[in-house]
N, C-alpha and C. Protein backbone atom coordinates (compact mmCIF):
# COMPACT_ATOMS: atom_id res chain seq x y z
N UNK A 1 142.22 107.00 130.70
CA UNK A 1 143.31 107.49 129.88
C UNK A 1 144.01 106.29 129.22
N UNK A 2 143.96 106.53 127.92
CA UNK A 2 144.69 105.44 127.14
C UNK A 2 146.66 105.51 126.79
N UNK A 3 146.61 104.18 126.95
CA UNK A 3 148.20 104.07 127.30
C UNK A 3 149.08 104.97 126.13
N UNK A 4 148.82 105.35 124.98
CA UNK A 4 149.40 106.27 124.30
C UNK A 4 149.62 107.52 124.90
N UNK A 5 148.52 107.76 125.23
CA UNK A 5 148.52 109.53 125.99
C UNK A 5 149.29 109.45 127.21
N UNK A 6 149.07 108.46 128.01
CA UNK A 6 149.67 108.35 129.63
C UNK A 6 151.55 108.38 128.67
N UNK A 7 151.54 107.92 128.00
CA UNK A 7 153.39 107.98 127.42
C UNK A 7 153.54 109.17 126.69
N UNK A 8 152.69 109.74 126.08
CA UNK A 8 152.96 111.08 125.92
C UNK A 8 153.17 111.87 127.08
N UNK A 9 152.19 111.82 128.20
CA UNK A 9 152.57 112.47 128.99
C UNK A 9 153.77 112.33 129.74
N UNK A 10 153.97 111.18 130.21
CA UNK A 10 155.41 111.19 131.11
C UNK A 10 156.34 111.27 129.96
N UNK A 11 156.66 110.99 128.59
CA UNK A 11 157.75 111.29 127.84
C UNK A 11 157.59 112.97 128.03
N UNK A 12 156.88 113.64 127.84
CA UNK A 12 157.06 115.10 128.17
C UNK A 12 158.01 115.63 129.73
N UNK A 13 157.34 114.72 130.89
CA UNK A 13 158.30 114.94 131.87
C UNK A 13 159.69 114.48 131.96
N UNK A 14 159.53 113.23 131.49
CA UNK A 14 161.50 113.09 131.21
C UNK A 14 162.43 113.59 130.44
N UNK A 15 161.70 114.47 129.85
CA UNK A 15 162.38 115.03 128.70
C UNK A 15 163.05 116.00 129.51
N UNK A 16 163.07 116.85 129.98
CA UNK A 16 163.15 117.86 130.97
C UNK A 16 165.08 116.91 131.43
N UNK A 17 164.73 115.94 131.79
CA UNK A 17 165.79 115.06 132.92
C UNK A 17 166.75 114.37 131.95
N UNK A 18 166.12 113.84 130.95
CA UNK A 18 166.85 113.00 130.21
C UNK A 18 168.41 113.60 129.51
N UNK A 19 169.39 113.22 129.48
CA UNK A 19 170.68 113.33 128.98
C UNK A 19 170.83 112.55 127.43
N UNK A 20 170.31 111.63 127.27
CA UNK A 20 170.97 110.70 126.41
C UNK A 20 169.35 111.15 124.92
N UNK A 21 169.78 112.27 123.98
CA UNK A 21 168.18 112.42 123.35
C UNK A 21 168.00 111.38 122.51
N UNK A 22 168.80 110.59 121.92
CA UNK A 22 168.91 109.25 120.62
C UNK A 22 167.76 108.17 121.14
N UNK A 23 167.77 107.78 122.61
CA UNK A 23 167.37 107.20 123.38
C UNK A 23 166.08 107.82 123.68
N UNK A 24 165.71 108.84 123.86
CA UNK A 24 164.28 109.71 123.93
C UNK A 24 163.78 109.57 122.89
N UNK A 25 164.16 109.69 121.91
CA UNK A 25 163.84 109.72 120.77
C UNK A 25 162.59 108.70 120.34
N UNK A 26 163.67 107.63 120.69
CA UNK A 26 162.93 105.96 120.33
C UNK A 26 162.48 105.30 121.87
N UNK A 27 161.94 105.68 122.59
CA UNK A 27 161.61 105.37 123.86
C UNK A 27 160.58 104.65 123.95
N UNK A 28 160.54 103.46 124.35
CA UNK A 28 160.00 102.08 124.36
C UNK A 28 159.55 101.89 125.96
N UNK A 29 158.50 100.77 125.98
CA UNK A 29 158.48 100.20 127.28
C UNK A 29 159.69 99.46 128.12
N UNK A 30 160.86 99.32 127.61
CA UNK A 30 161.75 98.39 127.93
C UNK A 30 162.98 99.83 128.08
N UNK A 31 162.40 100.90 127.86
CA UNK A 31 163.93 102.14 127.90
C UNK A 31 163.75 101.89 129.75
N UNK A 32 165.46 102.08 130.06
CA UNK A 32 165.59 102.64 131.35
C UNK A 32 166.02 103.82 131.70
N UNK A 33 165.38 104.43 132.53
CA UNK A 33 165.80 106.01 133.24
C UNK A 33 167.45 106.25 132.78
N UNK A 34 168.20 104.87 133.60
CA UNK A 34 169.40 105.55 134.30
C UNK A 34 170.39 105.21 133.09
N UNK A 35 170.27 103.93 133.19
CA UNK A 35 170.82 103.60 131.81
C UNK A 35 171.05 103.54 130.30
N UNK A 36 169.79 103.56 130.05
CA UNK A 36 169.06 104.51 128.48
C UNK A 36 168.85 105.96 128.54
N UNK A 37 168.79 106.52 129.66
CA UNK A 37 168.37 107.95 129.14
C UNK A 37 169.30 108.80 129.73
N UNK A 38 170.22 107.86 130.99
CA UNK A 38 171.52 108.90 131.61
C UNK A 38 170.82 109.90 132.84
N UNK A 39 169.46 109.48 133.43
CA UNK A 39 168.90 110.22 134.38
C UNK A 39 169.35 109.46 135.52
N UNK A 40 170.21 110.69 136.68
CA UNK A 40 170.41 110.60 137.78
C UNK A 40 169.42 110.34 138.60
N UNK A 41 170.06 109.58 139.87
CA UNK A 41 168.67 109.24 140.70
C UNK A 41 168.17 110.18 141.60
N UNK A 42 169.00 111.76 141.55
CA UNK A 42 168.68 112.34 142.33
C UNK A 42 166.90 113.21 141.02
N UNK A 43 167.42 113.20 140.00
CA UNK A 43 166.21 113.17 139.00
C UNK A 43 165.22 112.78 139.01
N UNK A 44 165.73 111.25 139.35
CA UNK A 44 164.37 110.43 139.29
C UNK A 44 163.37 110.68 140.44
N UNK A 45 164.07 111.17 141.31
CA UNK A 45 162.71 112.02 142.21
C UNK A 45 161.98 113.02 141.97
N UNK A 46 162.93 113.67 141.04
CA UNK A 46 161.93 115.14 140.42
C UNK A 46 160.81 114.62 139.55
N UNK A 47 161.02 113.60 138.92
CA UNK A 47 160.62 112.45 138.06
C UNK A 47 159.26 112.15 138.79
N UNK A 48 159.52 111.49 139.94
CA UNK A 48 158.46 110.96 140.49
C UNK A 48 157.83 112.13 140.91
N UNK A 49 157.97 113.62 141.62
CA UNK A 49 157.49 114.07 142.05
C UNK A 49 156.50 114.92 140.76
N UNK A 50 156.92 115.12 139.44
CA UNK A 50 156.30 115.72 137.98
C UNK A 50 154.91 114.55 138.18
N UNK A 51 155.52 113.47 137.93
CA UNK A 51 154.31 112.66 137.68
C UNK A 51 153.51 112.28 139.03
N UNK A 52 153.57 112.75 140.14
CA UNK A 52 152.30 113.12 141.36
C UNK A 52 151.49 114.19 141.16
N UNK A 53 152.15 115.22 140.21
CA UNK A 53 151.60 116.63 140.74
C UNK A 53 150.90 116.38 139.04
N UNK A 54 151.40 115.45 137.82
CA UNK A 54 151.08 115.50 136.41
C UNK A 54 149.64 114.55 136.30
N UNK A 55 149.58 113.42 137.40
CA UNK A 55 148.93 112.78 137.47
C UNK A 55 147.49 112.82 138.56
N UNK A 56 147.92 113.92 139.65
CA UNK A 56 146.85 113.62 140.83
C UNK A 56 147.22 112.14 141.62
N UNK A 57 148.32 112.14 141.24
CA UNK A 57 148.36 110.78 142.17
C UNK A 57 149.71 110.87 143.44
N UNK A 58 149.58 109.82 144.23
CA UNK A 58 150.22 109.49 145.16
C UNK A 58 151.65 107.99 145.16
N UNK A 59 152.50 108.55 144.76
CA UNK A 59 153.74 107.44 144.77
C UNK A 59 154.80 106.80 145.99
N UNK A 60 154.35 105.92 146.56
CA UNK A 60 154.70 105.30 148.05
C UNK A 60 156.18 105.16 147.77
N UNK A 61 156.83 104.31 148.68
CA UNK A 61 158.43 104.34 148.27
C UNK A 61 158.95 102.97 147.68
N UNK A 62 157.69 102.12 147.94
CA UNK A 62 158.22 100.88 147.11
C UNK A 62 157.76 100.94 145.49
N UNK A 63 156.63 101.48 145.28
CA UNK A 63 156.62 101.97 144.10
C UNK A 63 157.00 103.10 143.17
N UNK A 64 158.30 103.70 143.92
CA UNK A 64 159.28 104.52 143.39
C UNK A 64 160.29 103.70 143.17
N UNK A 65 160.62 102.61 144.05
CA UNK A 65 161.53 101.94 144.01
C UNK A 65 161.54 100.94 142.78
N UNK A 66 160.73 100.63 142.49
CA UNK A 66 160.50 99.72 141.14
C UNK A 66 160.38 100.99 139.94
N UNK A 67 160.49 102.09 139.92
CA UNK A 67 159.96 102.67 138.78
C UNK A 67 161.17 102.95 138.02
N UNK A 68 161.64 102.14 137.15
CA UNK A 68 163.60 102.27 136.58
C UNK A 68 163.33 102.36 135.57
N UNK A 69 161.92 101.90 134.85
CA UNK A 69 161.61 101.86 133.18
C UNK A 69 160.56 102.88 132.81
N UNK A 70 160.62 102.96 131.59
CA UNK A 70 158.90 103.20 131.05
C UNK A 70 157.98 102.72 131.34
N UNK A 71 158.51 101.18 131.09
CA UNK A 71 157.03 100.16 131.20
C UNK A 71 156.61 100.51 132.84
N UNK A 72 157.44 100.11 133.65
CA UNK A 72 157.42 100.04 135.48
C UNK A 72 156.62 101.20 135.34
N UNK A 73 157.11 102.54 135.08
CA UNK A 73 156.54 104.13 135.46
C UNK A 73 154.81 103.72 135.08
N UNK A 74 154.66 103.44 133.96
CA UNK A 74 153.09 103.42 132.92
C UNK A 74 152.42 102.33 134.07
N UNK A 75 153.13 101.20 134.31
CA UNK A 75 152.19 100.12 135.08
C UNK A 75 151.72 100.73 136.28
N UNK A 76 152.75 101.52 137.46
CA UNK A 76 152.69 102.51 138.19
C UNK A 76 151.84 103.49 138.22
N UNK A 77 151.38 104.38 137.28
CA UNK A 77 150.81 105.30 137.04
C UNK A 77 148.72 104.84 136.98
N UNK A 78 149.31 103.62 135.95
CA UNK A 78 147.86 103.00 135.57
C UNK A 78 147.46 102.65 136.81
N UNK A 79 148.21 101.91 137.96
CA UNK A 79 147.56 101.16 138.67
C UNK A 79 147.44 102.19 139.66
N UNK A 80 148.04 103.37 139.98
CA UNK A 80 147.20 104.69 140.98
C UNK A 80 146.25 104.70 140.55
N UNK A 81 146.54 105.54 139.00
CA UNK A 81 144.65 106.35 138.30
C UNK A 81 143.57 105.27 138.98
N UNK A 82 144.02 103.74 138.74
CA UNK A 82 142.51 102.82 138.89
C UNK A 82 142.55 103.11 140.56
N UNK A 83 143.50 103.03 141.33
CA UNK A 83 143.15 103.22 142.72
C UNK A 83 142.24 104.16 143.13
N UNK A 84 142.55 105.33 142.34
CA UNK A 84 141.94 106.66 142.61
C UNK A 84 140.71 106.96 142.47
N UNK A 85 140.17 106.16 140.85
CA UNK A 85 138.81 105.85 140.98
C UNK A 85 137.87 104.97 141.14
N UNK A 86 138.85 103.66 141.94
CA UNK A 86 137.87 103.43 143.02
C UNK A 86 137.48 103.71 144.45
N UNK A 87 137.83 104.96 144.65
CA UNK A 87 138.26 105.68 145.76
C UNK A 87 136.69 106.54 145.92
């Protein structure tokens, strides 16, 4: 999956969470959840839990813990999918 589509997809799940739309709008590797988009952290678990069930993948707690951006979420995501198929 190429990194365009993987940001289409999770921009579809934050959309759902996001407060701030100006900021959705123009959403970059460098946007943050809490601070650019106004998503609570009790969100950002629904967040993480969209993109387990969006992805087939599995998100531990240190790599929830780093996931505050776009970029973090996409690096996150990429580096399950490759886990998964070398599995």
């Amino acid at each position: 999956m190429d990194k365009p589509e993987l940001t289409s997809r999770l921009k579809a799940i934050i959309t759902t969470y996001a407060q701030e739309t100006d900021a959705l709008a123009h959403l970059t590797e460098e946007t943050d959840f809490i601070k650019d988009l106004k998503i609570n952290s009790a969100n950002l678990v629904d967040i993480v839990l969209d993109v387990e069930e969006e992805f087939g993948i599995e998100i531990d707690n240190d790599s929830m813990s780093r996931m505050l951006t776009v970029g973090a979420a996409i690096e996150i995501i990429e580096a399950k999918l490759a886990a998964n198929d070398r599995e």
